[in-house]
N, C-alpha and C. Protein backbone atom coordinates (compact mmCIF):
# COMPACT_ATOMS: atom_id res chain seq x y z
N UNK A 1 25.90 23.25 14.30
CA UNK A 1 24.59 23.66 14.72
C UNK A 1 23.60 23.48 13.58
N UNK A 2 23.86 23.40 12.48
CA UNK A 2 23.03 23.35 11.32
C UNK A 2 22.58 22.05 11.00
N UNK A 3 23.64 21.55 11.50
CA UNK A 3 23.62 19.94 10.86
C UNK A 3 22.32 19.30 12.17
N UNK A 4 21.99 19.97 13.06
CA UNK A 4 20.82 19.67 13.62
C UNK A 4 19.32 19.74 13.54
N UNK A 5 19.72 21.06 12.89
CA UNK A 5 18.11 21.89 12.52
C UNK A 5 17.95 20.51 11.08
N UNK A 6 16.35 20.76 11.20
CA UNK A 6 15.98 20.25 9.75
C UNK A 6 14.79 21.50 9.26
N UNK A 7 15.44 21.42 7.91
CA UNK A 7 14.79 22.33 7.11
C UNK A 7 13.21 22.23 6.62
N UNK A 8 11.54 22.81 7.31
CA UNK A 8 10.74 22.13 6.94
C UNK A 8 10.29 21.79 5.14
N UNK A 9 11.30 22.70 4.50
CA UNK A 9 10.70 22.81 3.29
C UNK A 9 11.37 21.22 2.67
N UNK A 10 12.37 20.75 3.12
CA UNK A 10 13.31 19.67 2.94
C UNK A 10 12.71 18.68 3.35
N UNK A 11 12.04 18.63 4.52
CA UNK A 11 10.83 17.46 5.03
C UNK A 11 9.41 17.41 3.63
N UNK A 12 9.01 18.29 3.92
CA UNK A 12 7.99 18.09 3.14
C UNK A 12 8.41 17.47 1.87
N UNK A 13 9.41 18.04 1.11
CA UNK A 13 9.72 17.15 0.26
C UNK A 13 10.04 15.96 -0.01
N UNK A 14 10.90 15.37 0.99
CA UNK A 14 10.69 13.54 1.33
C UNK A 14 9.73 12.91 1.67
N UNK A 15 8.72 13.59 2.14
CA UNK A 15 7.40 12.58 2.46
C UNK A 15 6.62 12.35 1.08
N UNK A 16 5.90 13.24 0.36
CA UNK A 16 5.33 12.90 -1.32
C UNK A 16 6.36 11.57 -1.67
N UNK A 17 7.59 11.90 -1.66
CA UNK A 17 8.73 10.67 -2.58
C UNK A 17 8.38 9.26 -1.41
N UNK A 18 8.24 9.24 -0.28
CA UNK A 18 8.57 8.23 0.06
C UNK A 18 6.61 7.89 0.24
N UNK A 19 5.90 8.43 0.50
CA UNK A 19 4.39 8.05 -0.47
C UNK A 19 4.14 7.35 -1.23
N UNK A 20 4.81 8.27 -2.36
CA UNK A 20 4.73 7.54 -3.62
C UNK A 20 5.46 6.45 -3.60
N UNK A 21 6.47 5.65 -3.74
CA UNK A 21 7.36 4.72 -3.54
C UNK A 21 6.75 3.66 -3.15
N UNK A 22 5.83 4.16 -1.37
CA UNK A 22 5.35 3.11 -0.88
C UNK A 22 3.80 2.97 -1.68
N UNK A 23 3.26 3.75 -2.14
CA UNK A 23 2.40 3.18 -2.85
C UNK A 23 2.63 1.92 -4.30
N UNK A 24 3.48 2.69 -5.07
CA UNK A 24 4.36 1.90 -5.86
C UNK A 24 4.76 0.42 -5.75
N UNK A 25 5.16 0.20 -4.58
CA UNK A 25 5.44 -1.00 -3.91
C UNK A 25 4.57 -1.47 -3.16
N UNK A 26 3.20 -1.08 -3.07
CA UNK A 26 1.88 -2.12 -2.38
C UNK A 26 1.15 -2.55 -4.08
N UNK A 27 1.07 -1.62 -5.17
CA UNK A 27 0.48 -2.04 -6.76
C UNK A 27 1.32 -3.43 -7.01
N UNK A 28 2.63 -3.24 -6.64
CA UNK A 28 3.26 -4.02 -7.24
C UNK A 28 2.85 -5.55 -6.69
N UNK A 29 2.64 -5.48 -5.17
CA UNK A 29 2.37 -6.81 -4.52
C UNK A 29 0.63 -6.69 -4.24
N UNK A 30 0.53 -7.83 -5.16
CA UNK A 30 -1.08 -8.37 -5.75
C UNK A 30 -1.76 -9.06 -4.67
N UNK A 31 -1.05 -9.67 -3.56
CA UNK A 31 -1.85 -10.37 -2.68
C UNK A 31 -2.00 -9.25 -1.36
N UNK A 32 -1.46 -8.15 -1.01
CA UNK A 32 -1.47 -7.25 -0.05
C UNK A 32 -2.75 -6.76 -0.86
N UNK A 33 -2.17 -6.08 -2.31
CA UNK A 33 -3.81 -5.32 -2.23
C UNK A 33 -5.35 -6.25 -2.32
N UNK A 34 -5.23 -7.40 -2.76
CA UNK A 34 -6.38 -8.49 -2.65
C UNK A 34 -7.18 -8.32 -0.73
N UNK A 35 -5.67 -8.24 0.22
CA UNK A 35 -6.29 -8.35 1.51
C UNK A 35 -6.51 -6.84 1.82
N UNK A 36 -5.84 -5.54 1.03
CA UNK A 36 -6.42 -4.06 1.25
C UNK A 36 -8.05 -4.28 0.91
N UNK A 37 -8.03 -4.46 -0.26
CA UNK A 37 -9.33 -4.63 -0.78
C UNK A 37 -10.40 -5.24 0.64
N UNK A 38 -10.03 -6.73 0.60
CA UNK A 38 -10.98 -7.39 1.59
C UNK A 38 -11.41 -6.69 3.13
N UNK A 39 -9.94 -5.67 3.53
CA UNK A 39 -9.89 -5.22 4.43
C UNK A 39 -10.92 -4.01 4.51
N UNK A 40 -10.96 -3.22 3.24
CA UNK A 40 -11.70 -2.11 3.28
C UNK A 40 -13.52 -2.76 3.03
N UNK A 41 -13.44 -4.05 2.12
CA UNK A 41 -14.79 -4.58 2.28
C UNK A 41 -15.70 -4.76 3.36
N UNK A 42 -14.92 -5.40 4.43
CA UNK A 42 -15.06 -5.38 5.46
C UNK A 42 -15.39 -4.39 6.63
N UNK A 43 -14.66 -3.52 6.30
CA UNK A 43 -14.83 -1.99 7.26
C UNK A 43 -16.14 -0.79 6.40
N UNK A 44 -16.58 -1.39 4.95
CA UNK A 44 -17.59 -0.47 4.73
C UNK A 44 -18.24 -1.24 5.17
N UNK A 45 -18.71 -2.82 5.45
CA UNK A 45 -19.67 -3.83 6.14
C UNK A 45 -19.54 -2.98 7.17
N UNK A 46 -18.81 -2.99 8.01
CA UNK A 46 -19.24 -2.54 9.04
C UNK A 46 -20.22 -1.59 9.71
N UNK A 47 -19.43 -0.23 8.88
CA UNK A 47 -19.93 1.06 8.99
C UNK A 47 -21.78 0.74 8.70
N UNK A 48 -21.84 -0.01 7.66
CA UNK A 48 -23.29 0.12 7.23
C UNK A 48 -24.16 -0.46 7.86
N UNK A 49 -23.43 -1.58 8.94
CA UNK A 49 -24.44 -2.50 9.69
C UNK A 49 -25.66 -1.89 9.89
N UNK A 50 -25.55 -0.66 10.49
CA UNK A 50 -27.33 -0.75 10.81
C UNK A 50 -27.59 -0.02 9.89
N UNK A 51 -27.62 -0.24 9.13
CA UNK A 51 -28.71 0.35 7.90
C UNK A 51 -28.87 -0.84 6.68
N UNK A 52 -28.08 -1.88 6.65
CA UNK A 52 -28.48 -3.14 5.81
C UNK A 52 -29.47 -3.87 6.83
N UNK A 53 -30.05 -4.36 5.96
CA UNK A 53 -31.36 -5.63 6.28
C UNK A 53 -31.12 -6.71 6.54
N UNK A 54 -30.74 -6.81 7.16
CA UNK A 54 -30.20 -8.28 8.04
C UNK A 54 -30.81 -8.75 9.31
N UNK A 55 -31.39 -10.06 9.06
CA UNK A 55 -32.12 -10.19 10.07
C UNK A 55 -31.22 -10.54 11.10
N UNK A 56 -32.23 -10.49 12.17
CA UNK A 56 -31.75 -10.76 13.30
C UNK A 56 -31.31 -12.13 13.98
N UNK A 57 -29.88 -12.24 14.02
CA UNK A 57 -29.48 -13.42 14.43
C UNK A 57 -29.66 -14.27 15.48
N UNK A 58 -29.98 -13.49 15.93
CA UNK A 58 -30.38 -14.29 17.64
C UNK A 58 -32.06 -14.49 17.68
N UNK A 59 -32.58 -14.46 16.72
CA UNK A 59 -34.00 -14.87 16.75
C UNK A 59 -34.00 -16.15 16.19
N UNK A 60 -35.40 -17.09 16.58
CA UNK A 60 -35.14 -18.36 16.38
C UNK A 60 -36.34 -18.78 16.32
N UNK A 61 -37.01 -19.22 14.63
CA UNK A 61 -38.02 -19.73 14.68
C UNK A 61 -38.04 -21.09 14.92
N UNK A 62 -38.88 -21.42 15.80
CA UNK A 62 -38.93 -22.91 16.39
C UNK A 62 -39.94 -23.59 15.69
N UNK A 63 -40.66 -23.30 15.16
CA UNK A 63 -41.55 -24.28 14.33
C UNK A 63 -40.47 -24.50 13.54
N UNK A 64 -40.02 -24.14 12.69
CA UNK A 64 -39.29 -24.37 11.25
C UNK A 64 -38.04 -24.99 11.37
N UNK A 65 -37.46 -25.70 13.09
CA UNK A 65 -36.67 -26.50 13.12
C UNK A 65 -36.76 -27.91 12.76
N UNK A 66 -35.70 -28.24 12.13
CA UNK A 66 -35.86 -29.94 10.91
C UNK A 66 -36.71 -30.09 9.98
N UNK A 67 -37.03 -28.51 9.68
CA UNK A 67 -37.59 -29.03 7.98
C UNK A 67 -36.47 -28.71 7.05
N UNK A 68 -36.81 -29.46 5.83
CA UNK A 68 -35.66 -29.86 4.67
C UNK A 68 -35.51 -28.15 4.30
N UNK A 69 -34.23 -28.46 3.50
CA UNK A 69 -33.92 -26.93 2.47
C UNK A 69 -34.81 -26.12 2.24
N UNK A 70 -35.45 -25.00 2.17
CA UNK A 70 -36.18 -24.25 1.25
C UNK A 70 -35.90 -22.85 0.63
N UNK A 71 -36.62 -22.07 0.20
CA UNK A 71 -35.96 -20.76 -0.68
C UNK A 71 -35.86 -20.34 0.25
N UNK A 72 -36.29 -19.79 1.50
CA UNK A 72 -35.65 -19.06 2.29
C UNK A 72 -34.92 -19.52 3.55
N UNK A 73 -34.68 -20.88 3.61
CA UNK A 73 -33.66 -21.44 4.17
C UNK A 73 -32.55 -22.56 3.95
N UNK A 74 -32.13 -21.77 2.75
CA UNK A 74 -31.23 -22.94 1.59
C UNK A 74 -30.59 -24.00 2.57
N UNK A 75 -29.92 -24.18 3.91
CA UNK A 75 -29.69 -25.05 3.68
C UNK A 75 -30.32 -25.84 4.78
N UNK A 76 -31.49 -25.60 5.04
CA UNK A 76 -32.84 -26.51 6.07
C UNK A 76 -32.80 -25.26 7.47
């Protein structure tokens, strides 16, 4: 009957160890945290969308179609 119960104080203690471990082992692999990184870049982009200045994509100035490069349309 014992050998069924689990002890919570015995749980709690394997989760911190196996935490840590797995943290341990994402430092160690350099290209997971490169895509954590990108991943979390991405998700503060998100969150902030409406509050960065970004124009509006679906607007479309029509005079200013086929003129060359300029500063505010590097590439025409």
């Amino acid at each position: 009957m014992s050998a069924a119960t689990i002890d919570p104080q015995a749980a709690a203690d394997v989760a911190p160890k196996s935490r840590n471990r797995a943290w341990a082992k994402l430092r160690r692999n350099h290209p997971a945290l490169v895509g954590a990184f990108f991943v979390v870049l991405f998700a503060i982009i998100a969150f902030l969308a409406p509050v960065l200045p970004i124009a509006d994509p679906a607007a479309t100035n029509w005079s200013a179609i086929r003129l060359p490069p300029s500063a505010e349309h590097w590439l025409g």
